[in-house]
N, C-alpha and C. Protein backbone atom coordinates (compact mmCIF):
# COMPACT_ATOMS: atom_id res chain seq x y z
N UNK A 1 84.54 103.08 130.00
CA UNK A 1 85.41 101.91 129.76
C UNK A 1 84.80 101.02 128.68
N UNK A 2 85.43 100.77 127.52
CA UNK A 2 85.05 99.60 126.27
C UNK A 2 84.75 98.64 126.92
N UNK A 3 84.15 98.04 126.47
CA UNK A 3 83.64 96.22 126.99
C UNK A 3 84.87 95.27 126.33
N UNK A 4 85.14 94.28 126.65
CA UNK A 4 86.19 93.53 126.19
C UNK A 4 85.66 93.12 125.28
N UNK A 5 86.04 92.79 124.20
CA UNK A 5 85.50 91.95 122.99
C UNK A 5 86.55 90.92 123.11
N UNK A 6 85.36 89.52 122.83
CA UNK A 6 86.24 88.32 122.82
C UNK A 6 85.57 87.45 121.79
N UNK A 7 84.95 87.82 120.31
CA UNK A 7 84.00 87.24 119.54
C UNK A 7 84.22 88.15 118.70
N UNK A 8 84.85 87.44 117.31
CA UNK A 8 84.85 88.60 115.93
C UNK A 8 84.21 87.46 115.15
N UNK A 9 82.88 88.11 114.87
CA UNK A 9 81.81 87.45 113.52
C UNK A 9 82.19 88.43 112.40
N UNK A 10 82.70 87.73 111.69
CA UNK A 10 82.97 88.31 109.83
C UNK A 10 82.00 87.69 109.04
N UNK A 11 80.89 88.99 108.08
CA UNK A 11 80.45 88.65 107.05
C UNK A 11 81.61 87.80 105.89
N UNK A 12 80.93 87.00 104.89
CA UNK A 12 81.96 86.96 103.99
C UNK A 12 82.11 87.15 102.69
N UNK A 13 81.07 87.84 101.90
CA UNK A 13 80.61 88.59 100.97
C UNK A 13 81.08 89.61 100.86
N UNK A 14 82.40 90.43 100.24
CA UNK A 14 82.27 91.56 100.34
C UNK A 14 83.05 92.39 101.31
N UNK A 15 83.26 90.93 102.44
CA UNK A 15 84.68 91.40 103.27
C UNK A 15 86.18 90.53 103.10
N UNK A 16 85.55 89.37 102.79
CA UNK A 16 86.36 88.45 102.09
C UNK A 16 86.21 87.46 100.96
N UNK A 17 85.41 87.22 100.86
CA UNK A 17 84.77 87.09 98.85
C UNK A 17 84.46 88.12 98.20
N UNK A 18 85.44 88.19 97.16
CA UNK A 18 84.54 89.06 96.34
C UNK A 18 84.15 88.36 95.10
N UNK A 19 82.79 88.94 95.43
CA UNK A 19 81.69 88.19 94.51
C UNK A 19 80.92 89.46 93.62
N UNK A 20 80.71 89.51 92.82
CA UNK A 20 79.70 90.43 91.91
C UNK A 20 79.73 89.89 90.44
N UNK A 21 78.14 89.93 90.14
CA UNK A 21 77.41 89.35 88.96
C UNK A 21 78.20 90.10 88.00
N UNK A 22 78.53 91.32 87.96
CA UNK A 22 79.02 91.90 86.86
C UNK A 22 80.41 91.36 85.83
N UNK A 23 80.53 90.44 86.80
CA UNK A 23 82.30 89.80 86.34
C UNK A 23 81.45 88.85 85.00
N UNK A 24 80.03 88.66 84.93
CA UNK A 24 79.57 87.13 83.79
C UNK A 24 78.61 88.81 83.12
N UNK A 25 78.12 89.57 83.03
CA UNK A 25 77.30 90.13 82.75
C UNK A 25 77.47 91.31 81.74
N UNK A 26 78.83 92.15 82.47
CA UNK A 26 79.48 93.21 81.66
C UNK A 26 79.83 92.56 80.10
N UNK A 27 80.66 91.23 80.00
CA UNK A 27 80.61 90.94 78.90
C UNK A 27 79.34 90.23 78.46
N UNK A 28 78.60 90.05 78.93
CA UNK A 28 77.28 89.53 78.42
C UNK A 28 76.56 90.85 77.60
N UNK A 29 76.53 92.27 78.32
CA UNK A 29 76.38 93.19 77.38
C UNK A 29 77.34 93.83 76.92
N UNK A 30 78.25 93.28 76.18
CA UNK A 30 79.45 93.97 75.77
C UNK A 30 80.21 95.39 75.97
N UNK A 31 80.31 95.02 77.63
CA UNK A 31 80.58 96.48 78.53
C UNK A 31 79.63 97.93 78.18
N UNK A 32 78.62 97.04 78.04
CA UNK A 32 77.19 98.58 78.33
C UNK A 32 76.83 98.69 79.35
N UNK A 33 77.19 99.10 80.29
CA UNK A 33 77.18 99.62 81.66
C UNK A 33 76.10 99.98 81.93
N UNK A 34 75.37 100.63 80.99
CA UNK A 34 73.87 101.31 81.25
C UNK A 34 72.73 100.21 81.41
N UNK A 35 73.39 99.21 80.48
CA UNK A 35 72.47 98.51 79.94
C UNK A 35 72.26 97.39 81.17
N UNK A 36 73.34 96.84 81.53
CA UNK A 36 73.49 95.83 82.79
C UNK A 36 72.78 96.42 84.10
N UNK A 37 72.98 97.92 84.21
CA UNK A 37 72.33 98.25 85.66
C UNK A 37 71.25 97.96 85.67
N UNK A 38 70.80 98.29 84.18
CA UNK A 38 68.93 98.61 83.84
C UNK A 38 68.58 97.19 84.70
N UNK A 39 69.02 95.82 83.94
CA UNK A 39 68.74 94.59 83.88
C UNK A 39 68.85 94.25 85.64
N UNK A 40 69.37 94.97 86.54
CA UNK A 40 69.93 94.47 87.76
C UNK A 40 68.97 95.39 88.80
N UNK A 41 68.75 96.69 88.13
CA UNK A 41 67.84 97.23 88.81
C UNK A 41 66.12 96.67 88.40
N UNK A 42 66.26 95.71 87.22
CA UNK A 42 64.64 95.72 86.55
C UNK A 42 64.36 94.34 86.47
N UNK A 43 65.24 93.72 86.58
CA UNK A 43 65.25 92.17 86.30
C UNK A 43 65.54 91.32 87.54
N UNK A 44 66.95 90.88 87.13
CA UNK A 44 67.54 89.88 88.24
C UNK A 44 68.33 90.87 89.35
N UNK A 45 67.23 91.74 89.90
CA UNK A 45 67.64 92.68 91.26
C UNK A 45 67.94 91.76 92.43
N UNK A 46 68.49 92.79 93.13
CA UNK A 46 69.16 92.75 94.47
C UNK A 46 68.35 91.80 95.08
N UNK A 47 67.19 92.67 95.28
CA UNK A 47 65.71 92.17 96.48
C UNK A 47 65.42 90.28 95.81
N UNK A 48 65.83 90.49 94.64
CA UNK A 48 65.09 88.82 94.18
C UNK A 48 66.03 88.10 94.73
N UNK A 49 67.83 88.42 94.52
CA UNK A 49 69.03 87.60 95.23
C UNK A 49 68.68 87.18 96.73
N UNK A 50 68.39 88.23 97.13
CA UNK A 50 68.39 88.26 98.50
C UNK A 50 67.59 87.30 99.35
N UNK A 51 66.25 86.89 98.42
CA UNK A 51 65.64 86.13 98.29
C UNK A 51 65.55 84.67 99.00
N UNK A 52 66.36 84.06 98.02
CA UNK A 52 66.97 82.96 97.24
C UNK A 52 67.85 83.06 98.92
N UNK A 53 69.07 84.39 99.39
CA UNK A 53 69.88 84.23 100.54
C UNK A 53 69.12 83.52 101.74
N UNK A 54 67.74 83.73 101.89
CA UNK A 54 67.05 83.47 102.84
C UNK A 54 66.79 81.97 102.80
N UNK A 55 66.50 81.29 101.64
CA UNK A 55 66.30 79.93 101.53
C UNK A 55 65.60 79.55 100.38
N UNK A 56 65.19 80.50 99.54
CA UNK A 56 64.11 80.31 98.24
C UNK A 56 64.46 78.99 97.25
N UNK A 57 64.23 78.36 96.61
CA UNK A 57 65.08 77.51 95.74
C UNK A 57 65.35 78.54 94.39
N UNK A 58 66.42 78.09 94.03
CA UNK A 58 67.03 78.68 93.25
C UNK A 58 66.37 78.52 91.93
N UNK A 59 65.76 76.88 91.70
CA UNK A 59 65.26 76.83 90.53
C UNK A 59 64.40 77.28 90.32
N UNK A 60 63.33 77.52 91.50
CA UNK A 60 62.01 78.19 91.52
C UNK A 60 62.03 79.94 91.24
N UNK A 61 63.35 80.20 92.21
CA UNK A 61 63.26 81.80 91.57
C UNK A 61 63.67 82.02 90.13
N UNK A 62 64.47 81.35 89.61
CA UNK A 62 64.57 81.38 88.24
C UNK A 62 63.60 81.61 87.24
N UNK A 63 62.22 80.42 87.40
CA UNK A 63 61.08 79.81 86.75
C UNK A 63 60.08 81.18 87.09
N UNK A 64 60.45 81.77 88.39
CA UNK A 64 59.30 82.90 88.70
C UNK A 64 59.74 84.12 87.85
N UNK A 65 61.02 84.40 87.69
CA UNK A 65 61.84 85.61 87.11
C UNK A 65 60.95 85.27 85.83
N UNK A 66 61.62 84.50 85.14
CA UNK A 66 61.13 84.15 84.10
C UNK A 66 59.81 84.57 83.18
N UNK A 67 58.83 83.98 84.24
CA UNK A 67 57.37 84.20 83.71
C UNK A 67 56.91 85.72 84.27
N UNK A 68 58.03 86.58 84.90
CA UNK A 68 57.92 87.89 84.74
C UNK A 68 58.34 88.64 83.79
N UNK A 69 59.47 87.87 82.83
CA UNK A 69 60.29 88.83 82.08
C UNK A 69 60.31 87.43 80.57
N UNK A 70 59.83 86.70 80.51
CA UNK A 70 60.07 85.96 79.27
C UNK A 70 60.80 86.21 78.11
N UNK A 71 60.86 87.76 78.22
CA UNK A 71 61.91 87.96 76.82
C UNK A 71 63.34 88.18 77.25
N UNK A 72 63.30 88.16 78.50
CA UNK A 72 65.03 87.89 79.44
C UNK A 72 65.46 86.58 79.85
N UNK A 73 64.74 85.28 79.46
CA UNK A 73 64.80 84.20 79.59
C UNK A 73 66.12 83.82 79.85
N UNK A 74 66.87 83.93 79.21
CA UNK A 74 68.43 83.22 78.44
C UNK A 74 69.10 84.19 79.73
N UNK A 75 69.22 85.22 79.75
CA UNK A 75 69.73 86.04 80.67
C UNK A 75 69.38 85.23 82.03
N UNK A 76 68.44 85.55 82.28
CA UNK A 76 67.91 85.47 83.70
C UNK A 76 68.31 84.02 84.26
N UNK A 77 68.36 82.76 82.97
CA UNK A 77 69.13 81.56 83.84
C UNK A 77 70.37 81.41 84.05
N UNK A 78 71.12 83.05 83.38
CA UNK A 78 72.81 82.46 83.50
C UNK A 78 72.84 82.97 85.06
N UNK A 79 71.93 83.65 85.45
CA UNK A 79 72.30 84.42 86.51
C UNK A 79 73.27 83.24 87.80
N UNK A 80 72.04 82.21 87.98
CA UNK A 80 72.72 80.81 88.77
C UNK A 80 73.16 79.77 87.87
N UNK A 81 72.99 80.11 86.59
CA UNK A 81 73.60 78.67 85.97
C UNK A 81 75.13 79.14 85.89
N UNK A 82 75.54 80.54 85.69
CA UNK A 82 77.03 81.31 85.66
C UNK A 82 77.26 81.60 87.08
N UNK A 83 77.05 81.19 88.06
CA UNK A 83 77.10 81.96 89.33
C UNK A 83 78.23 81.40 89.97
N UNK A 84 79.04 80.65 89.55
CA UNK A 84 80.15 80.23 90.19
C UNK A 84 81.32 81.57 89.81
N UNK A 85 80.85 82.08 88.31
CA UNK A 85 81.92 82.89 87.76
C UNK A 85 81.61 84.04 87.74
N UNK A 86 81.23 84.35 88.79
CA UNK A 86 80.83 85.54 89.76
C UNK A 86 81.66 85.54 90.99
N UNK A 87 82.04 84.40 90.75
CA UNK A 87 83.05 84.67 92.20
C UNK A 87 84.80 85.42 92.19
N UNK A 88 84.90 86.30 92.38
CA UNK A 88 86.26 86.77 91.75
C UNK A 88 87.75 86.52 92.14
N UNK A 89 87.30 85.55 94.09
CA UNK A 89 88.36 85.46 94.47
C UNK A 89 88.45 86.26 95.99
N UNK A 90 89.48 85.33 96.70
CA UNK A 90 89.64 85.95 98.18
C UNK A 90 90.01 87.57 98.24
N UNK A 91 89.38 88.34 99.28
CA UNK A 91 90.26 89.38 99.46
C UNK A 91 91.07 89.27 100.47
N UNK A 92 92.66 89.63 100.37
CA UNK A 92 93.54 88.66 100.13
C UNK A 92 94.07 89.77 101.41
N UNK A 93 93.84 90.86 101.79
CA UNK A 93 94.40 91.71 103.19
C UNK A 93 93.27 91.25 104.30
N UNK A 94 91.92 90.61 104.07
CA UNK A 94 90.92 91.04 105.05
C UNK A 94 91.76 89.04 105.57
N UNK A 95 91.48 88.28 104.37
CA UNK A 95 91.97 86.72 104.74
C UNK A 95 93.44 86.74 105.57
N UNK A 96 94.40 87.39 105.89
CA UNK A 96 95.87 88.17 106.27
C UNK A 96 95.17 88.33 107.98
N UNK A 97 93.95 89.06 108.44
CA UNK A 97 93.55 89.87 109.39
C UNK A 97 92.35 88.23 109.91
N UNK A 98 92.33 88.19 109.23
CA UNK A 98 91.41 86.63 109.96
C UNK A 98 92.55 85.54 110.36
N UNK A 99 93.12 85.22 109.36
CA UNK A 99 94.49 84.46 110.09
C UNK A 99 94.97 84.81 111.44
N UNK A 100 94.82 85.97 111.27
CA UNK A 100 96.08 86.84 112.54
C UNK A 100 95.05 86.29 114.05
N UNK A 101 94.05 86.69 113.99
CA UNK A 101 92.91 86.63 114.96
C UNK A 101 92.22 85.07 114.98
N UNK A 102 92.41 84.17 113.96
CA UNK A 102 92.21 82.65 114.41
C UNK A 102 92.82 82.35 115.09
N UNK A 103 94.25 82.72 114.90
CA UNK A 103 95.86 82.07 115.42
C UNK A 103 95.57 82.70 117.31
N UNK A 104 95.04 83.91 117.69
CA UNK A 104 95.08 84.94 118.99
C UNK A 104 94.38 83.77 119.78
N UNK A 105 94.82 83.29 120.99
CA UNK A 105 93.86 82.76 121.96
C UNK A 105 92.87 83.72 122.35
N UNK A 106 92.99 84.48 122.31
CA UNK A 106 91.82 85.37 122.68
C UNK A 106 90.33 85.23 122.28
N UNK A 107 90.20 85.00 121.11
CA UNK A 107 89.23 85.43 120.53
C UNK A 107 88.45 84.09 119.71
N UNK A 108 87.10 84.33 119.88
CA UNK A 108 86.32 83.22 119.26
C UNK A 108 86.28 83.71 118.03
N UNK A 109 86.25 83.01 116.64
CA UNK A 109 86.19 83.93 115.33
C UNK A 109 84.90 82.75 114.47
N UNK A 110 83.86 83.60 114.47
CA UNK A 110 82.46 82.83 113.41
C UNK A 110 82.51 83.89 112.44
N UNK A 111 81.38 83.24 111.58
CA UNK A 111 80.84 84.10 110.13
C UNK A 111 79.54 83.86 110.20
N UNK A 112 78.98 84.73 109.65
CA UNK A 112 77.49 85.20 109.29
C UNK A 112 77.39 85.84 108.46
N UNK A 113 76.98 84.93 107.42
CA UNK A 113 76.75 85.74 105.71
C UNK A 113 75.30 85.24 105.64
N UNK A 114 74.74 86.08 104.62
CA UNK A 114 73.78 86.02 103.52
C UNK A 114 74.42 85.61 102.62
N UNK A 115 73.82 84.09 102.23
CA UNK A 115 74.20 83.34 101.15
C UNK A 115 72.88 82.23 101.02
N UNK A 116 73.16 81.61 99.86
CA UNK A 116 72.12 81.02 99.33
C UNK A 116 72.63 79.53 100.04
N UNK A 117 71.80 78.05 100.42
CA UNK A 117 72.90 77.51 100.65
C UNK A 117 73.09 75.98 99.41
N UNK A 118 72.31 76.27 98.97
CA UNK A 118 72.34 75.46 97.61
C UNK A 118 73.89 75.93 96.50
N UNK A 119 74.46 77.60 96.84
CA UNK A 119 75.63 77.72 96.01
C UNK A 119 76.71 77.56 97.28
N UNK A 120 76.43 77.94 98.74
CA UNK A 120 77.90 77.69 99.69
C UNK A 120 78.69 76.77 99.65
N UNK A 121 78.16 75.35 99.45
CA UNK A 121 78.79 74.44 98.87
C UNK A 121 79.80 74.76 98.21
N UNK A 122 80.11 75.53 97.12
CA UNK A 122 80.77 76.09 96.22
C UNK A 122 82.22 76.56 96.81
N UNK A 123 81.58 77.84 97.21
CA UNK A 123 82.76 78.64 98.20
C UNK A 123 83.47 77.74 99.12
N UNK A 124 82.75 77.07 100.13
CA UNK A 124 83.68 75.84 100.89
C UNK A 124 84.64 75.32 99.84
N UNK A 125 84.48 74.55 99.03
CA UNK A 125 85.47 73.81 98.17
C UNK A 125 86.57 74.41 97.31
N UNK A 126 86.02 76.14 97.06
CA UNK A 126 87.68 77.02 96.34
C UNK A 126 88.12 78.02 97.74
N UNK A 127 87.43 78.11 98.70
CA UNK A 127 88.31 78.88 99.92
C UNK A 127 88.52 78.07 100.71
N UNK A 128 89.82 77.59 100.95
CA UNK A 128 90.38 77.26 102.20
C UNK A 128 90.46 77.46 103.49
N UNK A 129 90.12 78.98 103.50
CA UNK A 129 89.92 79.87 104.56
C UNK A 129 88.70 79.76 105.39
N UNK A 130 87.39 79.11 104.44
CA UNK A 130 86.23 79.11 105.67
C UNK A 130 86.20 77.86 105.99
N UNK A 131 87.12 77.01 106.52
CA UNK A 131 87.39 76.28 107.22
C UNK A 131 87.70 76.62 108.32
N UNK A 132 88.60 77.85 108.42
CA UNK A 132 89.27 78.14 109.79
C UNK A 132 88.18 78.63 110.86
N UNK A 133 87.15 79.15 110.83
CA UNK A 133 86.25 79.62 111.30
C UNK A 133 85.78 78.15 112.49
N UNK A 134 85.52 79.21 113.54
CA UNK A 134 84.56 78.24 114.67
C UNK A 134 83.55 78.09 114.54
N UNK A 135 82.96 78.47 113.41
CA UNK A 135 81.45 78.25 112.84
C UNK A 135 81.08 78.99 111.93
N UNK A 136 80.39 78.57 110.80
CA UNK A 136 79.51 79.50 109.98
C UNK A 136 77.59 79.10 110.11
N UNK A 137 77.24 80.56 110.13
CA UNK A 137 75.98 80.70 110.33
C UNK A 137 75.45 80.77 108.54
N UNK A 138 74.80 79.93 108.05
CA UNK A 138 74.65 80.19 106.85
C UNK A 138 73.27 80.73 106.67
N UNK A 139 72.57 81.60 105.81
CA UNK A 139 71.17 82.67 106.30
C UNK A 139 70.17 81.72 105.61
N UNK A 140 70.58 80.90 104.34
CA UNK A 140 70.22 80.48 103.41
C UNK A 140 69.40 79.13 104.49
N UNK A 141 70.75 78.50 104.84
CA UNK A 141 69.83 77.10 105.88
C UNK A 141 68.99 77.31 106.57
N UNK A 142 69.28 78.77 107.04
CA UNK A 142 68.16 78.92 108.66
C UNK A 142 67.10 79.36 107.98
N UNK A 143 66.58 79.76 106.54
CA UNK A 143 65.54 80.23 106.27
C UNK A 143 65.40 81.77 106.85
N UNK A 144 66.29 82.44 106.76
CA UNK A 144 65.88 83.65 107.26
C UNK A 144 67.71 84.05 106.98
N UNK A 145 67.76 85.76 107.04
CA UNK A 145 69.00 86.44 106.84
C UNK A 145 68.82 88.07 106.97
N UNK A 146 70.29 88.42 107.41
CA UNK A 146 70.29 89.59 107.40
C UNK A 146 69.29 90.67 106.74
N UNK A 147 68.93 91.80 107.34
CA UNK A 147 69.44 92.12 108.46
C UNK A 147 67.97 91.82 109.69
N UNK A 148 67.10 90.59 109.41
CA UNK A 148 66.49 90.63 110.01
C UNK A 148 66.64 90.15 111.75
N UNK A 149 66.10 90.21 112.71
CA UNK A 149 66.72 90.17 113.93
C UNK A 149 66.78 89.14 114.20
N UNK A 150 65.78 87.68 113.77
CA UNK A 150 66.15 86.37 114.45
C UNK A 150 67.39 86.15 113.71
N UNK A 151 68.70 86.22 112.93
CA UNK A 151 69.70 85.69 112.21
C UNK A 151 70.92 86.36 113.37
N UNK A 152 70.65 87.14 113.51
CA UNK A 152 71.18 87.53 115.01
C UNK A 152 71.19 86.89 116.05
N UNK A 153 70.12 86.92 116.46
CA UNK A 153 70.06 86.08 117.81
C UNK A 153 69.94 84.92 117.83
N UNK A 154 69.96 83.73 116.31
CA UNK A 154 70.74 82.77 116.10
C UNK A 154 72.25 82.42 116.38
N UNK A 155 72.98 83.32 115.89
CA UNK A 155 74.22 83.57 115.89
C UNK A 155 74.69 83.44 117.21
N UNK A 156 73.58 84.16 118.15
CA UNK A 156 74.32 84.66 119.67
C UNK A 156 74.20 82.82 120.06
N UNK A 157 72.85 82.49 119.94
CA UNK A 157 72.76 81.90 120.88
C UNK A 157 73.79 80.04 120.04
N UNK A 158 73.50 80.19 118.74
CA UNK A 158 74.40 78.89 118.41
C UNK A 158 75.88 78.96 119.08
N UNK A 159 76.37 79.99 119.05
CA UNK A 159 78.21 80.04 118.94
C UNK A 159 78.45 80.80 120.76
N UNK A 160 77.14 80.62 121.61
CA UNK A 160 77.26 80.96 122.67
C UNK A 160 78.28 82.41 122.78
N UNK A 161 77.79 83.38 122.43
CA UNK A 161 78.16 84.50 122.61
C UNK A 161 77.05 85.74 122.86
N UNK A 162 78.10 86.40 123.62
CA UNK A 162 77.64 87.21 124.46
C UNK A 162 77.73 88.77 123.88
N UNK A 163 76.27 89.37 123.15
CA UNK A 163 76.00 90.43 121.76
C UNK A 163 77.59 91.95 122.47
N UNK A 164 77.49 92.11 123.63
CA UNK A 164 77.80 93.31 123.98
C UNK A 164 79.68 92.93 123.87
N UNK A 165 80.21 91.51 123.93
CA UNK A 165 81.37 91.34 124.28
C UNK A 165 81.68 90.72 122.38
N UNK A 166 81.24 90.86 121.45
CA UNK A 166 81.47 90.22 120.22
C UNK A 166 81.05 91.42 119.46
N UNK A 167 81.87 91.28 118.39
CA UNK A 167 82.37 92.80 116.98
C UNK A 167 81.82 91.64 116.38
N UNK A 168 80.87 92.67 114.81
CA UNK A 168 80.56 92.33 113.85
C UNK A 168 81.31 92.66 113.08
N UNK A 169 81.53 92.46 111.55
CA UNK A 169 81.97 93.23 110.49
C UNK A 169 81.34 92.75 109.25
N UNK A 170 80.89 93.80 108.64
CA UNK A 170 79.78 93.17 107.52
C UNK A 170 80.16 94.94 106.77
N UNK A 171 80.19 94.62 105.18
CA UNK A 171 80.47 95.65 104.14
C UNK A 171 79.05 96.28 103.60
N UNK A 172 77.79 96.28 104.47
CA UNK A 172 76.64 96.37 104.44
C UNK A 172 76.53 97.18 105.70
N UNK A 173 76.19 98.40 105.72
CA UNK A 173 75.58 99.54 106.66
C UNK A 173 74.38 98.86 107.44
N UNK A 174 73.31 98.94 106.65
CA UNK A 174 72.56 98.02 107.22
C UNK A 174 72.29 96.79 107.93
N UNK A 175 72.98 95.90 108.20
CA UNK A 175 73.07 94.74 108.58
C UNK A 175 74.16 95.24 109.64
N UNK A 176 74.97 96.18 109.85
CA UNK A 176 75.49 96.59 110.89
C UNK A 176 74.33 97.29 111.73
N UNK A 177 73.84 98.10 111.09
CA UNK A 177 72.98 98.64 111.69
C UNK A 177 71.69 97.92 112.67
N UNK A 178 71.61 96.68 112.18
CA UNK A 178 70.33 95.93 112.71
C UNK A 178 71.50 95.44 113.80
N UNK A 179 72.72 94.79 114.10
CA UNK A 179 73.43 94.07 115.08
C UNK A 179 73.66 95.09 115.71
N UNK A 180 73.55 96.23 115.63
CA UNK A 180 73.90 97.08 116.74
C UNK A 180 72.64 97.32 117.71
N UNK A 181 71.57 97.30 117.47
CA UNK A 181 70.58 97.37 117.88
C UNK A 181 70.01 95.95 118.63
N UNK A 182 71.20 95.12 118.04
CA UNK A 182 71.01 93.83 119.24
C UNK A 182 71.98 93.87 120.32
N UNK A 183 72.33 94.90 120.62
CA UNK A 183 73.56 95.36 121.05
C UNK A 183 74.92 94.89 120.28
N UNK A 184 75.19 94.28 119.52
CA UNK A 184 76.60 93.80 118.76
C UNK A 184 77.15 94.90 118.56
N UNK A 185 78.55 94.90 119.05
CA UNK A 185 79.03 96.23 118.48
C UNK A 185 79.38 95.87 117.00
N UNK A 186 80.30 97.31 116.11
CA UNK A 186 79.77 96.68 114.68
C UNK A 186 81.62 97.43 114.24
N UNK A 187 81.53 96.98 112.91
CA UNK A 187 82.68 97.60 112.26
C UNK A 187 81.54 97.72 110.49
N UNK A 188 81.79 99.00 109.75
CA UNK A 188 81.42 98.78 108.72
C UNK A 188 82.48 98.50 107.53
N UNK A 189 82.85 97.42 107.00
CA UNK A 189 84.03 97.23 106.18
C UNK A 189 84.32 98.25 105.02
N UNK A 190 84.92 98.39 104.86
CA UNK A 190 85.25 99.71 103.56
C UNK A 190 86.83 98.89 102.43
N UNK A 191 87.86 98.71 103.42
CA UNK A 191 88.79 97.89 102.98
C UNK A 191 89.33 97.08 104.06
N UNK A 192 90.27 96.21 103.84
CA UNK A 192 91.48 95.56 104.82
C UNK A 192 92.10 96.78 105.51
N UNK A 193 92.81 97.76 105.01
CA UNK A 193 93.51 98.69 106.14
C UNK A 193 92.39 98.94 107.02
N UNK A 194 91.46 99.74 106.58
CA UNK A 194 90.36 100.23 107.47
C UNK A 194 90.17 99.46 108.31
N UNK A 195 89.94 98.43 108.21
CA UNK A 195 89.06 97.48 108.92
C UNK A 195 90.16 97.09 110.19
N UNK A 196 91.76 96.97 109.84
CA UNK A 196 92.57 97.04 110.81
C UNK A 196 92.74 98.05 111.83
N UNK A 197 92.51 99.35 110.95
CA UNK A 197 92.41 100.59 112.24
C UNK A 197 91.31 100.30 112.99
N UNK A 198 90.39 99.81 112.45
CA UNK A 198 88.82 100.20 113.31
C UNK A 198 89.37 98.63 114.33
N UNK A 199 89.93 97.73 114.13
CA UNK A 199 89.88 96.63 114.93
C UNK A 199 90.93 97.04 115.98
N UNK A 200 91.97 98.12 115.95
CA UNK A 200 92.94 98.24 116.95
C UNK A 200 92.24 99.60 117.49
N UNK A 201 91.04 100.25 117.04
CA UNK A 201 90.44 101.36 117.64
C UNK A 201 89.95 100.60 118.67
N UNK A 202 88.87 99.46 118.50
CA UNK A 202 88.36 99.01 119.67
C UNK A 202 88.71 97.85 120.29
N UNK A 203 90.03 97.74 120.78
CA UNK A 203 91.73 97.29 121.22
C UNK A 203 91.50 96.00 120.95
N UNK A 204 90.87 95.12 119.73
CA UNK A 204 91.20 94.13 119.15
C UNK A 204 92.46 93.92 118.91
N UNK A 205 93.31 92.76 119.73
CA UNK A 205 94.58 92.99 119.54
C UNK A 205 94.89 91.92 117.68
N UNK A 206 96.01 92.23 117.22
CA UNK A 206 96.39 91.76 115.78
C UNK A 206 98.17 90.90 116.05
C-alpha cells in the first residue's frame, strides 16, 4: 500500500524557472558553442555556482575567480553582473500543475531550491508564482544546499512535514537521490507532462 502523500516540495530551477547562463554567454562568444563549454567547464563552472548557492558572497567569488583566471576578468564579472538575463522565464505547464495543487485542500505545497540569496530577491519580484507557496526554503540563507542532508531535514522540520508522507521534485537526479535516502519520496523532473504522469502514478490527485 503507497503512503498518502500530503506535502509536494518543488525545486524551482529547472522545474519552473528556467534559468541558464548560456542565454548572456552564447552571444558573448558569438554562438561558439565549443568555446562557452570550455569557459563553463574551466572557468565560471558549475561547482563555483553552486558555491555562491550555499551562501558564498557573490562579490567575493567573483574577486576569487578572478585572481584565478585574470585574463577572463571582463567575462567572469558578467557572470553576476548579467545574471538577471539568465533568467529565461516561467515554465509555463509545470506553473499550470502548481496552481492546480495550491488550489487542492489536500496538500501542503513548499519549495526547496539551490539559489544564491543575494540574487532570489530577483525571482520574487518577476514571478508571481513564488508567492503562492507555503514556504520557500532558500539553500543560499541557510548556508548550506542540496544535495547535502542537513537542507533536508531543514525542510522537514521548518514546514513540519513528515519525509515518508511528502514528494519531492527537483530536475537534478542527485538531489533526488539524497531526499530519498531521507526517506522523501522523489519525482525526477524531465518535463510538465511527465511530471503529471509521475504525480497521478503516485495518486497525487490534479
Amino acid at each position: 500500500m503507497k503512503t498518502s502523500i500530503n506535502t509536494i516540495i518543488f525545486d524551482l530551477g529547472g522545474v519552473l524557472i528556467d534559468w541558464n547562463p548560456e542565454y548572456v554567454y552564447l552571444d558573448v562568444f558569438n554562438g561558439d558553442r565549443k568555446k562557452m563549454e570550455w569557459f563553463f567547464e574551466t572557468v565560471c563552472t558549475h561547482d563555483w555556482n553552486e558555491n555562491q548557492d550555499a551562501g558564498y558572497p557573490l562579490k567575493q567569488a567573483t574577486e576569487d575567480r578572478i585572481a584565478m583566471f585574470p585574463e577572463h576578468e571582463e567575462l567572469i564579472r558578467m557572470f553576476y553582473g548579467c545574471w538577471e538575463d539568465m533568467l529565461g522565464g516561467a515554465i509555463e505547464g509545470t506553473v499550470s500543475i502548481l496552481k492546480k495543487l495550491i488550489d487542492h485542500p489536500n496538500y501542503k505545497v513548499v519549495a526547496l531550491t539551490n539559489w544564491s540569496a543575494e540574487t532570489f530577491p530577483i525571482a520574487l519580484e518577476r514571478f508571481e508564482f513564488l508567492h503562492w507557496f507555503e514556504g520557500i526554503l532558500v539553500s543560499g540563507a541557510e548556508q548550506t544546499r542540496k544535495p547535502f542532508p542537513e537542507i533536508y531535514e531543514l525542510t522537514l522540520d521548518r514546514f513540519n512535514i513528515t519525509a515518508e508522507n511528502a514528494l519531492f521534485i527537483d530536475d537534478n537526479l542527485r538531489n533526488i537521490k539524497a531526499a530519498e535516502a531521507m526517506g522523501i519520496n522523489g519525482i525526477h523532473f524531465e518535463s510538465p507532462e511527465q511530471l503529471e504522469t509521475e504525480l497521478l502514478k503516485n495518486d497525487v490527485l490534479l
